[in-house]
C-alpha atoms as a PDB file:
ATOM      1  CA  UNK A   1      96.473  71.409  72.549  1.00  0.00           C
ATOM      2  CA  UNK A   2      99.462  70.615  74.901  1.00  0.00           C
ATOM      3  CA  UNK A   3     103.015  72.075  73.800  1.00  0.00           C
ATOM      4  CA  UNK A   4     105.347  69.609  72.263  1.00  0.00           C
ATOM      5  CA  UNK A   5     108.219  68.720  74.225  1.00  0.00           C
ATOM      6  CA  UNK A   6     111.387  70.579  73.777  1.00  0.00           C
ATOM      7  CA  UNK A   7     113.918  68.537  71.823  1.00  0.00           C
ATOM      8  CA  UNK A   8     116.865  67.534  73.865  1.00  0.00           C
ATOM      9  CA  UNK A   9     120.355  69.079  71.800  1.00  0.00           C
ATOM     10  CA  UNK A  10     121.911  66.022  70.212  1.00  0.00           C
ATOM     11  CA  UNK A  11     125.229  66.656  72.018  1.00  0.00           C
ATOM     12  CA  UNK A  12     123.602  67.224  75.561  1.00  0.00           C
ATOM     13  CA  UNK A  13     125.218  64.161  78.411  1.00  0.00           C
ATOM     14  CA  UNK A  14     122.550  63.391  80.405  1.00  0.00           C
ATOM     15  CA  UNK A  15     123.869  60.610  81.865  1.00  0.00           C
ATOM     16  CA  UNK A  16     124.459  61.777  85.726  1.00  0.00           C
ATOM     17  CA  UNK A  17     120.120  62.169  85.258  1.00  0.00           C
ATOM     18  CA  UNK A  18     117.932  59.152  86.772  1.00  0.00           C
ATOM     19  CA  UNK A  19     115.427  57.484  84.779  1.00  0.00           C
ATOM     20  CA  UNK A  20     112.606  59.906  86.892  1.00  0.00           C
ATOM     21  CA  UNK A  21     114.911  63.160  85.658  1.00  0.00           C
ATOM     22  CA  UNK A  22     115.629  61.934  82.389  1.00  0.00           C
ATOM     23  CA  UNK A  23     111.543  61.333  81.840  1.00  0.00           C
ATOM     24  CA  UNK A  24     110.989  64.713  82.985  1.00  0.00           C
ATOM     25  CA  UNK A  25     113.669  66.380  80.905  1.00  0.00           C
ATOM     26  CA  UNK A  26     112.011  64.898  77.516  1.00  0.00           C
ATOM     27  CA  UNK A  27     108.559  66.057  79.173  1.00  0.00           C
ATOM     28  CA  UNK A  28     106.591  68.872  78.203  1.00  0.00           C
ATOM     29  CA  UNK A  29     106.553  69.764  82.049  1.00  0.00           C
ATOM     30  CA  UNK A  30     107.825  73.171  83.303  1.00  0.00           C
ATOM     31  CA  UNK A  31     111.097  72.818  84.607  1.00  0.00           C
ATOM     32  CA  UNK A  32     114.997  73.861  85.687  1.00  0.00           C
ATOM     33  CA  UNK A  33     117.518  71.738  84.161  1.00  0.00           C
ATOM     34  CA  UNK A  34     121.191  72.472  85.760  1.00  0.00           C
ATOM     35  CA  UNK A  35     124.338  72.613  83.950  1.00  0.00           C
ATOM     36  CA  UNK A  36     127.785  71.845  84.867  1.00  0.00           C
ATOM     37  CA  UNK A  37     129.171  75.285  83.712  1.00  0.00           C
ATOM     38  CA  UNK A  38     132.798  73.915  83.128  1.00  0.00           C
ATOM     39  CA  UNK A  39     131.810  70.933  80.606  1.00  0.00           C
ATOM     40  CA  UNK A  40     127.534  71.609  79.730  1.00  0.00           C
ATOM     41  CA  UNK A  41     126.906  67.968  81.109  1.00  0.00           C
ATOM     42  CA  UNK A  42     123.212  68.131  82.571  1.00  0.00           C
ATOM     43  CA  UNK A  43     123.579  67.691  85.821  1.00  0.00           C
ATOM     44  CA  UNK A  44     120.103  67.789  87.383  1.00  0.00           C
ATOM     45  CA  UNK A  45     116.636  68.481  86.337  1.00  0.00           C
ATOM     46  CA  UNK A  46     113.940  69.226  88.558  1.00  0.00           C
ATOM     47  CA  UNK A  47     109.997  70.283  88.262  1.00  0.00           C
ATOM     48  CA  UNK A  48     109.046  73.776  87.730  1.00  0.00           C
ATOM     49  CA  UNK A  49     111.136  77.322  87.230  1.00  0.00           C
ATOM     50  CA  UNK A  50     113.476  79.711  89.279  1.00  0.00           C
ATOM     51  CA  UNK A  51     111.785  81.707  91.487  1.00  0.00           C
ATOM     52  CA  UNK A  52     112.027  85.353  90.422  1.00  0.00           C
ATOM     53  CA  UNK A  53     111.745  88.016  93.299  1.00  0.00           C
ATOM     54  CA  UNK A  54     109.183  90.347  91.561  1.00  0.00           C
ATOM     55  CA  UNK A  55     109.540  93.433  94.121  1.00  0.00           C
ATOM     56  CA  UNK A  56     108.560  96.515  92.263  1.00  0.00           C
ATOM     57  CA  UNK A  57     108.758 100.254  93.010  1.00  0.00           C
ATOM     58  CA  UNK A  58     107.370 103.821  91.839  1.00  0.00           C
ATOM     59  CA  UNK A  59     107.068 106.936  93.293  1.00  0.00           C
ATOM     60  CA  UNK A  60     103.802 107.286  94.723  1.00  0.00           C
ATOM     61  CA  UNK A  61     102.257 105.476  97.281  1.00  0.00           C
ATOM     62  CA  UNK A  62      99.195 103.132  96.826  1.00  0.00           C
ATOM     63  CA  UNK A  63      96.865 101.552  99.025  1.00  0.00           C
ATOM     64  CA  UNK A  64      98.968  98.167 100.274  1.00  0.00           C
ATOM     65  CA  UNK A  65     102.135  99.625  98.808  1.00  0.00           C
ATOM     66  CA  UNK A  66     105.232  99.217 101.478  1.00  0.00           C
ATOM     67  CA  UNK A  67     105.860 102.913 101.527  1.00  0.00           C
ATOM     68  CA  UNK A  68     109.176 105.094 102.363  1.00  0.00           C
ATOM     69  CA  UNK A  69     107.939 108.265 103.112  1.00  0.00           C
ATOM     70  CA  UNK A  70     109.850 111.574 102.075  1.00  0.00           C
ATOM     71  CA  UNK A  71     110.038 114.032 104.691  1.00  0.00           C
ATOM     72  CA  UNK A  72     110.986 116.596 102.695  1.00  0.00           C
ATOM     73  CA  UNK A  73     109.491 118.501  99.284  1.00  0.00           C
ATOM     74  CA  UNK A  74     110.517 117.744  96.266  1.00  0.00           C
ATOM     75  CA  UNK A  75     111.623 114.140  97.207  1.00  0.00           C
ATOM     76  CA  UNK A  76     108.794 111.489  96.078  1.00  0.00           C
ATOM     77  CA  UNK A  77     107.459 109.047  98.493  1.00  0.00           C
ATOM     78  CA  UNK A  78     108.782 105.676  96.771  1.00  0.00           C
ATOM     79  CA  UNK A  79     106.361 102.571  97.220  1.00  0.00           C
ATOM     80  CA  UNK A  80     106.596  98.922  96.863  1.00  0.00           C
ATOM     81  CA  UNK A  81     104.740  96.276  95.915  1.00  0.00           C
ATOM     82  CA  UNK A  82     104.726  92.734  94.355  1.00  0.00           C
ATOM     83  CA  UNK A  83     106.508  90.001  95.541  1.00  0.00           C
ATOM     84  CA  UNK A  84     109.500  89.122  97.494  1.00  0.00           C
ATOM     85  CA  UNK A  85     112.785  90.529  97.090  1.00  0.00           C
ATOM     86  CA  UNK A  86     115.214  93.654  97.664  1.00  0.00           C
ATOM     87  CA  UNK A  87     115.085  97.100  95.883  1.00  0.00           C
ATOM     88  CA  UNK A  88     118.160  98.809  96.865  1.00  0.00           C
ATOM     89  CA  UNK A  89     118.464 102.879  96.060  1.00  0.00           C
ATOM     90  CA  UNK A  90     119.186 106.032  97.690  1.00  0.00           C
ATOM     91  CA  UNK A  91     115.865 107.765  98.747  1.00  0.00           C
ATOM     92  CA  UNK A  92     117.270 111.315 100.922  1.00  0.00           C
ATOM     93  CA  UNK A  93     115.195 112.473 103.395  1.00  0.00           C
ATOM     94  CA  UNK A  94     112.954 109.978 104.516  1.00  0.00           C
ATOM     95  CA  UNK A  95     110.875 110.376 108.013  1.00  0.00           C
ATOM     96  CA  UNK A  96     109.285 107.196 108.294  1.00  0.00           C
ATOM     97  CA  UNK A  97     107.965 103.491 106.598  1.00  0.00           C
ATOM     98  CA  UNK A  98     104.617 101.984 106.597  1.00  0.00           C
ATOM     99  CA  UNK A  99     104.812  98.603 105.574  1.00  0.00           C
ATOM    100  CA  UNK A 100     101.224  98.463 104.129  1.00  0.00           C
ATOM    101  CA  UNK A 101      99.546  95.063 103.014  1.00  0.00           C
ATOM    102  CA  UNK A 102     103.328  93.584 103.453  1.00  0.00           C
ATOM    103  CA  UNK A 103     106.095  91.726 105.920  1.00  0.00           C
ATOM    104  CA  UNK A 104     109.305  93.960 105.083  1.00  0.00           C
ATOM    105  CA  UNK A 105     112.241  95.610 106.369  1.00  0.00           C
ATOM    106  CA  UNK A 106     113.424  98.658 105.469  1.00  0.00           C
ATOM    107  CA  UNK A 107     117.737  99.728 106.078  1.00  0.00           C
ATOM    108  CA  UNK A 108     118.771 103.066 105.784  1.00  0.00           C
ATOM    109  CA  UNK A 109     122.069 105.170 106.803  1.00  0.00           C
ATOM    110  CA  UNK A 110     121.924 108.181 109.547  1.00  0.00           C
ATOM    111  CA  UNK A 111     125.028 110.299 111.353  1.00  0.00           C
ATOM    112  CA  UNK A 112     127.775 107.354 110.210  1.00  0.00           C
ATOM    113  CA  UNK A 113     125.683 104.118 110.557  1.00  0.00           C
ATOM    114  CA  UNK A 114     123.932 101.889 107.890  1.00  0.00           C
ATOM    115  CA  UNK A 115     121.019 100.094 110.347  1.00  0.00           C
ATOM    116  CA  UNK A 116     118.186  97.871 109.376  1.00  0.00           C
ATOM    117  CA  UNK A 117     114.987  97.252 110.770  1.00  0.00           C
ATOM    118  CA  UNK A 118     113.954  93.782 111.755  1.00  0.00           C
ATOM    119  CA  UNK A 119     110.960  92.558 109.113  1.00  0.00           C
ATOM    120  CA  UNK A 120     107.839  94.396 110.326  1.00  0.00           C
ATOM    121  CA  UNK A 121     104.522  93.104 109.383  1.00  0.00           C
ATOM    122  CA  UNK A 122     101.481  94.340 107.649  1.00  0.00           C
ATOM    123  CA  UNK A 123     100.004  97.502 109.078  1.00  0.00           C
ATOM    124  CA  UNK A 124     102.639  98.912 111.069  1.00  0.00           C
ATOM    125  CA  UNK A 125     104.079 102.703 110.568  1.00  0.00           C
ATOM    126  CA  UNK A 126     107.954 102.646 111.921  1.00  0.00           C
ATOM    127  CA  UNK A 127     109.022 106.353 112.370  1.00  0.00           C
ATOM    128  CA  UNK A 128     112.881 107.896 112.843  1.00  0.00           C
ATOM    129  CA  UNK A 129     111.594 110.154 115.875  1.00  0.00           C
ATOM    130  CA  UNK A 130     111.580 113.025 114.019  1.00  0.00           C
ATOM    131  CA  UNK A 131     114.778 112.504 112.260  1.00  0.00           C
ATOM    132  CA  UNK A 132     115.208 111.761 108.305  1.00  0.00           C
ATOM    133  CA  UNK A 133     117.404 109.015 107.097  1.00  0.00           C
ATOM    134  CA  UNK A 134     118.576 107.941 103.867  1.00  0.00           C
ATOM    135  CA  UNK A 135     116.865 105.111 102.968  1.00  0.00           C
ATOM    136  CA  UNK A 136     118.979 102.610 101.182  1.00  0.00           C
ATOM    137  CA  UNK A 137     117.038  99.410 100.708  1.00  0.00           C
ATOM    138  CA  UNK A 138     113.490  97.676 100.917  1.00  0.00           C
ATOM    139  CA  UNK A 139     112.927  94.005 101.524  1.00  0.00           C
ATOM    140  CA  UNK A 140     109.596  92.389 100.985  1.00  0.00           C
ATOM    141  CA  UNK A 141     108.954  88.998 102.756  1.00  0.00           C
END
């Protein structure tokens, strides 16, 4: 059985919506519906949701896991995985990045600078040249 529509509040102005939005707004459809934020009046309404970067990290890495290496004991390796987005931290020591099953870029700061690499594909290892960095953020394309 289909979900019932969601009622539309009583007090809601639709009336910047076209016929096509307004259908879709009183449809059970998936979908975004923006607000002006000063007054509430509905704006827009388009098909489908926000997308959510769903980047997520632990502290081991797994097969296909973008992985920060530690270069040092007891610092974890820290590995991500999922979908796009950024995971920003401060991982000491790190001596290199494989990027795994994933298109990412890793950034880092070393001796005064804060430098990013340019978004490596899958299967590539990116070392410092036998320097460790602090890694400060992981992107996943």
């Amino acid at each position: 059985m289909a979900a019932a529509p969601s009622p539309i509040p009583s007090s809601a102005d639709t009336s910047a919506l076209s016929p096509q939005q307004l259908e879709l707004l009183q449809s059970d459809t998936p979908k975004t519906i923006a607000l002006d934020p000063q007054t509430g009046k509905v704006l827009s309404v388009t098909e489908g949701g926000i997308a959510t970067p769903m980047i997520s990290q632990h502290s081991i890495c797994n097969s296909g896991d973008f992985c920060y290496k530690s270069g040092q004991v007891p610092y974890a390796d820290q590995g991500f995985y999922g979908s796009a987005g950024t995971k920003t931290g401060s991982w000491l020591f790190r001596s290199y990045f494989s990027t795994g099953s994933h298109t990412g870029r890793a950034c880092w700061t070393y001796s005064g600078s804060s430098p990013c690499s340019g978004p490596w594909g899958p299967n590539n290892t990116v070392t410092f040249s036998g320097s460790l960095v602090t890694g400060t953020s992981v992107t996943l394309y």
